[in-house]
Structure formats: structure tokens, C-alpha cells
N, C-alpha and C. Protein backbone atom coordinates (compact mmCIF):
# COMPACT_ATOMS: atom_id res chain seq x y z
N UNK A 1 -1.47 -7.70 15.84
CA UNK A 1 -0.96 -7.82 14.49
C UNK A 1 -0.39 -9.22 14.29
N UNK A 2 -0.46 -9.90 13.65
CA UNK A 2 -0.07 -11.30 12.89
C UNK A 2 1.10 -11.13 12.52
N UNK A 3 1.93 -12.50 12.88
CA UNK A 3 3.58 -12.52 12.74
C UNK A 3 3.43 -13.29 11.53
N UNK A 4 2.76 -13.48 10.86
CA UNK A 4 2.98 -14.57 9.77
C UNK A 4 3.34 -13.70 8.57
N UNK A 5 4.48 -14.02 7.65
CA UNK A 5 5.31 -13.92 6.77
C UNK A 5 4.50 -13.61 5.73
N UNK A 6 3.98 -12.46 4.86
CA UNK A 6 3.81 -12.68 3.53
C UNK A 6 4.41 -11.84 2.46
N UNK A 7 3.79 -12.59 1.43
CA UNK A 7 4.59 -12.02 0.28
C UNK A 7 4.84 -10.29 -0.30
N UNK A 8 3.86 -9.82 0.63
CA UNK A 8 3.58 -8.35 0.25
C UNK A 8 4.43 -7.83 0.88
N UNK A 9 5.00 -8.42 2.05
CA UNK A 9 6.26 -8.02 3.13
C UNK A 9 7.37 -6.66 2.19
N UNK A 10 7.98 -7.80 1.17
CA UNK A 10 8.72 -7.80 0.33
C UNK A 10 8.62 -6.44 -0.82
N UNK A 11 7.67 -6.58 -0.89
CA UNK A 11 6.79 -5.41 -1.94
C UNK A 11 6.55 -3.98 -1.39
N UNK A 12 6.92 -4.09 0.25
CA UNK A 12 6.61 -2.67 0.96
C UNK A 12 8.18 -2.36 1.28
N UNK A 13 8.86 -2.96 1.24
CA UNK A 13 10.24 -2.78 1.50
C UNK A 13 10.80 -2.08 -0.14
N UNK A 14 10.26 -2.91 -0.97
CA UNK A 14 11.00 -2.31 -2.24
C UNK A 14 9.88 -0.38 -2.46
N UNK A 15 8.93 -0.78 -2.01
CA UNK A 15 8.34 0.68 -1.91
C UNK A 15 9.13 2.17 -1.24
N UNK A 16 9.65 1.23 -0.11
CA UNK A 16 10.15 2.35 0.41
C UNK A 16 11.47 3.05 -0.28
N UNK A 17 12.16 2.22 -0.79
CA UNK A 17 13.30 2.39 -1.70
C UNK A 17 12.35 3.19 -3.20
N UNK A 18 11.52 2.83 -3.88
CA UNK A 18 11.07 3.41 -4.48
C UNK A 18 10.63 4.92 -4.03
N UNK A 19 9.68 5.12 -3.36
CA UNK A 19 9.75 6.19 -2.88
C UNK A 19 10.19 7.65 -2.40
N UNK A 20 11.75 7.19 -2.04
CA UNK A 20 12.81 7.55 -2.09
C UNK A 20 13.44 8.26 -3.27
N UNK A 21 13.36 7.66 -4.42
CA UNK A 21 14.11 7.74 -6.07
C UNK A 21 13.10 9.19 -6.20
N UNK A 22 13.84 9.74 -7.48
CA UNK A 22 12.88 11.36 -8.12
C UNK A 22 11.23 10.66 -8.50
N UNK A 23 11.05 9.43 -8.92
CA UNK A 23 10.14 9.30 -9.48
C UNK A 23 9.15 8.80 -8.51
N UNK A 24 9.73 8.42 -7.07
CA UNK A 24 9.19 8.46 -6.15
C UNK A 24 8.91 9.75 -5.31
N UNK A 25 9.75 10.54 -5.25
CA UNK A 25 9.70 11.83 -4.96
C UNK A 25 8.14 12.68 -5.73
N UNK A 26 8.62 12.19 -6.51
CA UNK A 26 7.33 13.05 -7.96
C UNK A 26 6.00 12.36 -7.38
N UNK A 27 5.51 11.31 -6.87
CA UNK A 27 4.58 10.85 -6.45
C UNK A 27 4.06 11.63 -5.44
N UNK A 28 5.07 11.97 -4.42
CA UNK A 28 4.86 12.01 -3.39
C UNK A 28 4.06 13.77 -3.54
N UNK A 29 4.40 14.72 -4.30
CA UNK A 29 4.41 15.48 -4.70
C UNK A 29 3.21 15.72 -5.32
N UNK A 30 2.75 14.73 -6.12
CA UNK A 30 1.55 14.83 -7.38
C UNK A 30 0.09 14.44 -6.13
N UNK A 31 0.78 13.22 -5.21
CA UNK A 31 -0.44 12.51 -4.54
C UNK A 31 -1.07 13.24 -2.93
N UNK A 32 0.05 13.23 -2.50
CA UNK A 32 -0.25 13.69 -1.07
C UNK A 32 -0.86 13.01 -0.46
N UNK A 33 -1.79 11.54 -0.43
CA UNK A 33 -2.36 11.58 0.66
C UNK A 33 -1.88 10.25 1.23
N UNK A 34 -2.60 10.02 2.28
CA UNK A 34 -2.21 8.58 3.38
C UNK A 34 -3.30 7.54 3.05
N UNK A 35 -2.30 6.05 2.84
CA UNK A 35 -3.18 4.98 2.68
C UNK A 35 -2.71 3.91 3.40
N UNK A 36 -4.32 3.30 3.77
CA UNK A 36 -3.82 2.31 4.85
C UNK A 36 -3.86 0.84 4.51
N UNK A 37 -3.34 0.32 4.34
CA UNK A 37 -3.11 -1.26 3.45
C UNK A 37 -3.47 -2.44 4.12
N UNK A 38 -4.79 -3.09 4.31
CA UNK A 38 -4.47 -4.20 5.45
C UNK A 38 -4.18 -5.56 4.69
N UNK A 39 -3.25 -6.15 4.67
CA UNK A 39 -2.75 -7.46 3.90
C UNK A 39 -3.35 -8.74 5.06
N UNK A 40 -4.83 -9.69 4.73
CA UNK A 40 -4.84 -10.59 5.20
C UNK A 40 -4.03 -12.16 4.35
N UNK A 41 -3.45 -13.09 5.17
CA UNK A 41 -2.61 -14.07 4.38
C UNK A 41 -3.86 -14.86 3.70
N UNK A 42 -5.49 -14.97 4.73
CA UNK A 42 -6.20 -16.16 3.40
C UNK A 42 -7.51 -15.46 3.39
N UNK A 43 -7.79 -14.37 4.34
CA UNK A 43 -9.44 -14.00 4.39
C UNK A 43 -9.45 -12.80 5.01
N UNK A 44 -9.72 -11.69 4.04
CA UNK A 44 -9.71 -10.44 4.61
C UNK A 44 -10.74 -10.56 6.01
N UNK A 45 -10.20 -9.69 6.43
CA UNK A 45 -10.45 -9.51 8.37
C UNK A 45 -9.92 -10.32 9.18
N UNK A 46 -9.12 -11.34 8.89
CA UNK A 46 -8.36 -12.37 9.85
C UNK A 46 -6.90 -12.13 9.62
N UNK A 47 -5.88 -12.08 11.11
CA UNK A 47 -4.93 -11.93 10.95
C UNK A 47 -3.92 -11.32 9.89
N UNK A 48 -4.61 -9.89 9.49
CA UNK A 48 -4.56 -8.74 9.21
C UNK A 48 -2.83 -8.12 9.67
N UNK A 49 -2.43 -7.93 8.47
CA UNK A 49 -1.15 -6.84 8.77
C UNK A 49 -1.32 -5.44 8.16
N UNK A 50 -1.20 -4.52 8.35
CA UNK A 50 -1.77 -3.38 8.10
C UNK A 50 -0.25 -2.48 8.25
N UNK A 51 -0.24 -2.16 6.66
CA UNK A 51 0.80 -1.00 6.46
C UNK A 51 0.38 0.39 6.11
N UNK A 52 1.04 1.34 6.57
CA UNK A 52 0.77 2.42 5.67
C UNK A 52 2.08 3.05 4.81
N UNK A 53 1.32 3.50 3.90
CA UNK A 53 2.08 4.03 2.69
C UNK A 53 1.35 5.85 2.89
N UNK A 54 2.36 6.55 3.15
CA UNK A 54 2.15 8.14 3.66
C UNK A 54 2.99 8.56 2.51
N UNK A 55 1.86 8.76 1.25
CA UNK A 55 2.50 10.15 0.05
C UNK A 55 2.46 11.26 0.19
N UNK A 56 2.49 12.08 2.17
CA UNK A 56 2.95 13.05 2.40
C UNK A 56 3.87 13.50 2.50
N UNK A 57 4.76 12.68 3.31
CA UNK A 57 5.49 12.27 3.90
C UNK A 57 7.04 11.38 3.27
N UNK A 58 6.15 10.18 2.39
CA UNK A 58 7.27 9.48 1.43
C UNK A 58 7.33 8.49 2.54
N UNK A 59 6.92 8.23 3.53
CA UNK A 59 7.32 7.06 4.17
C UNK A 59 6.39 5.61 3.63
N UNK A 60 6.60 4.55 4.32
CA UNK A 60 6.13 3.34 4.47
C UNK A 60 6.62 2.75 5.20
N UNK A 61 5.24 1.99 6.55
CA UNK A 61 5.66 1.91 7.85
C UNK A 61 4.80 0.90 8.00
N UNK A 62 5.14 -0.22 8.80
CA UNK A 62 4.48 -0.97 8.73
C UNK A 62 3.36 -1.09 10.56
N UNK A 63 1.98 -1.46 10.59
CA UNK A 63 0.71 -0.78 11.69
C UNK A 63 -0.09 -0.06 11.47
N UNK A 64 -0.69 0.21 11.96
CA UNK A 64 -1.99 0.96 11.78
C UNK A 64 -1.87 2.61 12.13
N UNK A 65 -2.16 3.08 11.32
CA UNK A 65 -2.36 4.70 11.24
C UNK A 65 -2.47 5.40 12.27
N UNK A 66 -1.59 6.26 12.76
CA UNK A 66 -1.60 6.69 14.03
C UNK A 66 -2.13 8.24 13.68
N UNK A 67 -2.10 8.68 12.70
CA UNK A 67 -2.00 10.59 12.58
C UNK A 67 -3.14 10.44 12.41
N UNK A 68 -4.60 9.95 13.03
CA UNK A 68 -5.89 10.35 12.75
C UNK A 68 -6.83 9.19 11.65
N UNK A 69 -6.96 9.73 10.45
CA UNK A 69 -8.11 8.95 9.64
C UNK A 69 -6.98 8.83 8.67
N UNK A 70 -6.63 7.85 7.72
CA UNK A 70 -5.84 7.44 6.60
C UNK A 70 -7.20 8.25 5.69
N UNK A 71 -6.50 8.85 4.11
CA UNK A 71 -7.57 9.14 3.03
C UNK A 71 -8.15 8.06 2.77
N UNK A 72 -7.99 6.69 2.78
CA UNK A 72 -8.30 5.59 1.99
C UNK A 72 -7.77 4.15 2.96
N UNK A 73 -8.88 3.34 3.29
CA UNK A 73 -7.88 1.80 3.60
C UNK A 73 -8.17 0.94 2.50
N UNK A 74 -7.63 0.17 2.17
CA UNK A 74 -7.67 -1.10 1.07
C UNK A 74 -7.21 -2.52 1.98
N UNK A 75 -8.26 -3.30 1.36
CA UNK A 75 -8.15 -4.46 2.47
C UNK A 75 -7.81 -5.67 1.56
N UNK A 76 -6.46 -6.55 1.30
CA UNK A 76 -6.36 -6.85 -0.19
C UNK A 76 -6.32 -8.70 0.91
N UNK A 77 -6.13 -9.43 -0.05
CA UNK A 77 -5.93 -10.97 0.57
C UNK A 77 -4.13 -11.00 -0.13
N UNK A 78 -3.23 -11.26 0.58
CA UNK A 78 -1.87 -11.40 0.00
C UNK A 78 -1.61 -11.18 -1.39
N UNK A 79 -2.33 -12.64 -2.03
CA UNK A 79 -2.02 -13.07 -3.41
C UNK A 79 -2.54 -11.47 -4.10
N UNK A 80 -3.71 -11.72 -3.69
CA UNK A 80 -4.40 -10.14 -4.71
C UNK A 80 -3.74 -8.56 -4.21
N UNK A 81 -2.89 -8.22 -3.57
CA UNK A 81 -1.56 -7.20 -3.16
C UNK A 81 -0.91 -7.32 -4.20
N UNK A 82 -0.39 -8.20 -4.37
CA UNK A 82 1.04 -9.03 -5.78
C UNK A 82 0.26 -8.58 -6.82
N UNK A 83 -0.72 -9.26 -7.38
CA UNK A 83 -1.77 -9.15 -8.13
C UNK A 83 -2.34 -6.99 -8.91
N UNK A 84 -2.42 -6.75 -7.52
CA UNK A 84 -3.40 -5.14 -7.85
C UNK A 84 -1.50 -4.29 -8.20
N UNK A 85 -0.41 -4.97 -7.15
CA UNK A 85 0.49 -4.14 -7.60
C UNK A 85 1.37 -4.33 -9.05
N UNK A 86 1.01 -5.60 -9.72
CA UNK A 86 1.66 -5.64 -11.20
C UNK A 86 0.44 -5.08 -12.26
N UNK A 87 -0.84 -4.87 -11.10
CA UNK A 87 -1.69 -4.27 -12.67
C UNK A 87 -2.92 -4.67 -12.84
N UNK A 88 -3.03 -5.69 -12.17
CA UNK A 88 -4.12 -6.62 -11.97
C UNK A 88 -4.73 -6.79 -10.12
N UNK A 89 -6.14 -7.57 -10.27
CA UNK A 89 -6.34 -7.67 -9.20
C UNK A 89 -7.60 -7.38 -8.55
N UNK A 90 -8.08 -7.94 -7.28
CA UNK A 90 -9.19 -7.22 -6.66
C UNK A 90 -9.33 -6.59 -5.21
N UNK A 91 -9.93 -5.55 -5.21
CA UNK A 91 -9.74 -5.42 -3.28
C UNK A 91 -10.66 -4.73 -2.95
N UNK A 92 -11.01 -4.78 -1.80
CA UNK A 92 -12.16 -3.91 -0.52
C UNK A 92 -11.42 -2.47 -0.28
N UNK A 93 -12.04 -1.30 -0.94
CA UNK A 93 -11.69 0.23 -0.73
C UNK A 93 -12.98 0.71 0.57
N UNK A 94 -12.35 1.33 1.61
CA UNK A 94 -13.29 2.29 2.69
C UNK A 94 -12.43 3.55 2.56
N UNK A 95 -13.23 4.28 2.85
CA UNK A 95 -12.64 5.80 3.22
C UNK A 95 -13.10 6.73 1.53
N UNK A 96 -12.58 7.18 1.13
CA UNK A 96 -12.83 8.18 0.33
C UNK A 96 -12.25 7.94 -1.13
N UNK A 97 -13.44 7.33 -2.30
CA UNK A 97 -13.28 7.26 -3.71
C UNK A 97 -12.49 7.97 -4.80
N UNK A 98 -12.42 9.13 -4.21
CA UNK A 98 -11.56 9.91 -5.05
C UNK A 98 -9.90 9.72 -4.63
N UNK A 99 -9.68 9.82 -3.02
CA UNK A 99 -8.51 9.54 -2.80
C UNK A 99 -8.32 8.05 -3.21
N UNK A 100 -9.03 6.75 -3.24
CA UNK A 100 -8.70 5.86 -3.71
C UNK A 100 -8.42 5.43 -5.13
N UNK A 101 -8.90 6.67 -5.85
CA UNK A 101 -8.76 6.54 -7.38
C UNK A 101 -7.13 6.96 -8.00
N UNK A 102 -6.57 7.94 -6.80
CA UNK A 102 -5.43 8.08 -6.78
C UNK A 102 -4.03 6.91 -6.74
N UNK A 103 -4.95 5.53 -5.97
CA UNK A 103 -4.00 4.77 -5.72
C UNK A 103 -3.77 4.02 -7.15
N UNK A 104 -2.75 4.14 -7.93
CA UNK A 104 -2.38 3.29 -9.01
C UNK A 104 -1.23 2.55 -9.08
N UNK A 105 -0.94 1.80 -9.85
CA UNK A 105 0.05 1.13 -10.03
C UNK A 105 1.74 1.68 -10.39
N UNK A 106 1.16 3.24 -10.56
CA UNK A 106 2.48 3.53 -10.60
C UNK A 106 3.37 4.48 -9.54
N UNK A 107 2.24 3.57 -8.32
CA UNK A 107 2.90 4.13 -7.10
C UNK A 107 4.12 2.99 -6.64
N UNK A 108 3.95 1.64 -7.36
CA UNK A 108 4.90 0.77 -7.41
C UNK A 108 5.89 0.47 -8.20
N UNK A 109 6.75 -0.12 -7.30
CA UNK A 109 8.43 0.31 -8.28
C UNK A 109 7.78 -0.83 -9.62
N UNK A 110 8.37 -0.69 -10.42
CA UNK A 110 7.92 -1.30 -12.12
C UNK A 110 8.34 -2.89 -11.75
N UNK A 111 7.01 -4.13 -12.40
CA UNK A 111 7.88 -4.93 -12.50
C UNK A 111 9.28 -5.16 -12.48
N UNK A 112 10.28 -4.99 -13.48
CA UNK A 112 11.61 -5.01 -13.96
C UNK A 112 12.58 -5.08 -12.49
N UNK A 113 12.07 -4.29 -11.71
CA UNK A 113 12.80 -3.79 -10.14
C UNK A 113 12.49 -4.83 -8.94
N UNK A 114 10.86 -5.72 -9.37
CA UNK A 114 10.47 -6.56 -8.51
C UNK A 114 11.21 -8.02 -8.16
């Protein structure tokens, strides 16, 4: 796993605090499933940090998926993380379309909180 600093760091920390709140609670509730996040800093597949976000659970942990198969990985480049989580954006989905259709933006705490 890559020690290098990025900006999405920041954005999984305020998740987990989100998460936490009723309206994070309510997610966790509506979504159920596990996604696996790999944040490269300039070129997806290189020095790769890989979080997961578990809407079984309510956690967010930062490594690679230990309970088996994640529903969904998303493989984003830093900038486009920032980007897909205010609303915008592009990224590489594997694993399963429907669970990835689940992933939206209002699994992230609202601008205003960022």
C-alpha cells in the first residue's frame, strides 16, 4: 500500500463521521452493501490506496477487503474521488452494476460539511 498523502484521505475520515449521524445510519439501512475504493495519486493501478466503505456495517477502513468479494470496486485517480464525491466525475466500476448504481453521492457528507 502507498504512504503517499492524498486528498481523498480527508474525505474518508469525514465519511466515517457521516456515517455515524441518522442520515448516515439511514444509508446504511437503505444500502447494505460493501465497496471497495482504490484511490491512485496519478494513474489508476499505480500506488493504489484502497479503502473500504462497509454499508453493512457503517464502517470505513482504510486496505483491502478482507470479508471475501466487496459488491463493487471503483478505481478513481485522487482528483476524480473529490470530483465523483461533490457530483461530478469519472471512474473504473468492477464487480456488480446494480450494486454500483447504488453508489451515489449521497453517501457523502454534503458539500457544506466538506
Amino acid at each position: 500500500m502507498a504512504t503517499t498523502e492524498l486528498k481523498s484521505d480527508n474525505l474518508f475520515e469525514m465519511m466515517k463521521i457521516h456515517l455515524a449521524s441518522d442520515a448516515g445510519k439511514e444509508l446504511i439501512k437503505n444500502i447494505g452493501l460493501v465497496y471497495q475504493i482504490n484511490i491512485a495519486p496519478k494513474k489508476i493501478g499505480f500506488d493504489e490506496v484502497s479503502y473500504i466503505v462497509d454499508l453493512k456495517k457503517g464502517e470505513v477502513t482504510k486496505g483491502k477487503y478482507e470479508g471475501g468479494k466487496p459488491d463493487a470496486t471503483f478505481s478513481f485517480m485522487d482528483d476524480d474521488f473529490i470530483k465523483v464525491a461533490t457530483g461530478k466525475g469519472a471512474m473504473k466500476i468492477k464487480g456488480s452494476l446494480s450494486a454500483a448504481q447504488k453508489f451515489t453521492p449521497d453517501i457523502f457528507p454534503k458539500p457544506a460539511k466538506m
